[in-house]
Protein backbone atom coordinates (compact mmCIF):
# COMPACT_ATOMS: atom_id res chain seq x y z
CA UNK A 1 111.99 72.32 105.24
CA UNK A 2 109.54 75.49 105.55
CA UNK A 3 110.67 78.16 108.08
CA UNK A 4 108.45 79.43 110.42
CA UNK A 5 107.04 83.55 110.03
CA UNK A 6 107.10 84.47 113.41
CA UNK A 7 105.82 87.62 112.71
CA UNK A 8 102.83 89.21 114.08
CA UNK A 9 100.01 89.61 110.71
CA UNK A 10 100.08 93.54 110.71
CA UNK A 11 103.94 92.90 110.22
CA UNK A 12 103.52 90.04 107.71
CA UNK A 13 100.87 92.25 105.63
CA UNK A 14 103.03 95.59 105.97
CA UNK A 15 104.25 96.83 103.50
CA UNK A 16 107.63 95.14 103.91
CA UNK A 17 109.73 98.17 103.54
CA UNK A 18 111.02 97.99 107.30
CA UNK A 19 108.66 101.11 109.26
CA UNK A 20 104.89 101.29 109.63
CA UNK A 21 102.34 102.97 107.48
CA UNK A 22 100.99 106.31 109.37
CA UNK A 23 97.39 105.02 109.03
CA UNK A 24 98.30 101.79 110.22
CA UNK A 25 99.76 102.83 113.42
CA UNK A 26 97.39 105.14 115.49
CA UNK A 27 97.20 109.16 114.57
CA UNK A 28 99.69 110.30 112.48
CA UNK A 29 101.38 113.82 113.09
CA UNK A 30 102.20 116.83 111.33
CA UNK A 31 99.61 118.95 108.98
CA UNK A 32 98.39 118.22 105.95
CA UNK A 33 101.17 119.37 103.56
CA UNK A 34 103.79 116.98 105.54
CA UNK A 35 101.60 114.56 105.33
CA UNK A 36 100.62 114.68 101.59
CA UNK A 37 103.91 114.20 101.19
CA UNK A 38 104.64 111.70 103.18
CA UNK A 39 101.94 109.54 101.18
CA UNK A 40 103.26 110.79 97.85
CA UNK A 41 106.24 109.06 99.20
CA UNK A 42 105.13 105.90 100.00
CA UNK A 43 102.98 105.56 96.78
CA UNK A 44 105.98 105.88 95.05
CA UNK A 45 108.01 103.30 97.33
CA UNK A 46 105.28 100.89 97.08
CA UNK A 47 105.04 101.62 93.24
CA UNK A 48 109.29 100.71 92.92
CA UNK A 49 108.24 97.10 95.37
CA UNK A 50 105.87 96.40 93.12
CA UNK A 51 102.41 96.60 95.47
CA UNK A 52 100.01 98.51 93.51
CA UNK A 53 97.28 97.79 95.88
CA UNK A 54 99.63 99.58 98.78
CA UNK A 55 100.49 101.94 95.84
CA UNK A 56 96.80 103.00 95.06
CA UNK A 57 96.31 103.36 98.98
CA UNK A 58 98.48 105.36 99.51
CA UNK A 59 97.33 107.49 96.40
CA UNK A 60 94.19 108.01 97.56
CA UNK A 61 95.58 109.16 101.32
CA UNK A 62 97.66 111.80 99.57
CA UNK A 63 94.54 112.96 97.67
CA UNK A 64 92.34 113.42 100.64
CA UNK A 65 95.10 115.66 102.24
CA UNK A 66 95.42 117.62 98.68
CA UNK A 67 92.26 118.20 99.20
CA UNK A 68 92.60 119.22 102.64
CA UNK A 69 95.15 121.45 101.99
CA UNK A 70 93.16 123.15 99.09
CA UNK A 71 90.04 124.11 100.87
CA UNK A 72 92.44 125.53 103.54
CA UNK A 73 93.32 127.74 100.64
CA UNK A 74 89.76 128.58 99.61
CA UNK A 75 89.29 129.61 103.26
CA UNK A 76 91.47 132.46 103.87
C-alpha cells in the first residue's frame, strides 16, 4: 500500500533538510557577507544529501554575493 505525501510541492521539492531555502521564501536578510555564507553552507549540505542540482544553486547564489561583496571593496 502507497502512503499518501500530503505535503504542499514547494515542501516536497525542498531541499529536504527540514528549513526553507532563503531564495525560496520571500527576501532574505542580512548583508552580503552573512549571506555568502549562508549559501556556502547550504552548497555544502546539499553536496553531503547528495543534490548536486540544489548544490550547484546554491553555488552560484554564494558567487553573486562574492561578487557583491567585492565591488563593495573596489568602492571605498
Amino acid at each position: 500500500m502507497q502512503q499518501r505525501d500530503n505535503r504542499t510541492m514547494r515542501q516536497r521539492l525542498s531541499s529536504g533538510r527540514g528549513r526553507p531555502l532563503p531564495h525560496r521564501n520571500g527576501p532574505s536578510r542580512g548583508n552580503a557577507r552573512q549571506k555568502y555564507e549562508t549559501y556556502l553552507l547550504r552548497a555544502r549540505e546539499a553536496q553531503l544529501a547528495g543534490d548536486a542540482v540544489e548544490m550547484e544553486n546554491c553555488y552560484q547564489h554564494a558567487e553573486h554575493y562574492w561578487r557583491v561583496m567585492r565591488d563593495a571593496e573596489t568602492a571605498r
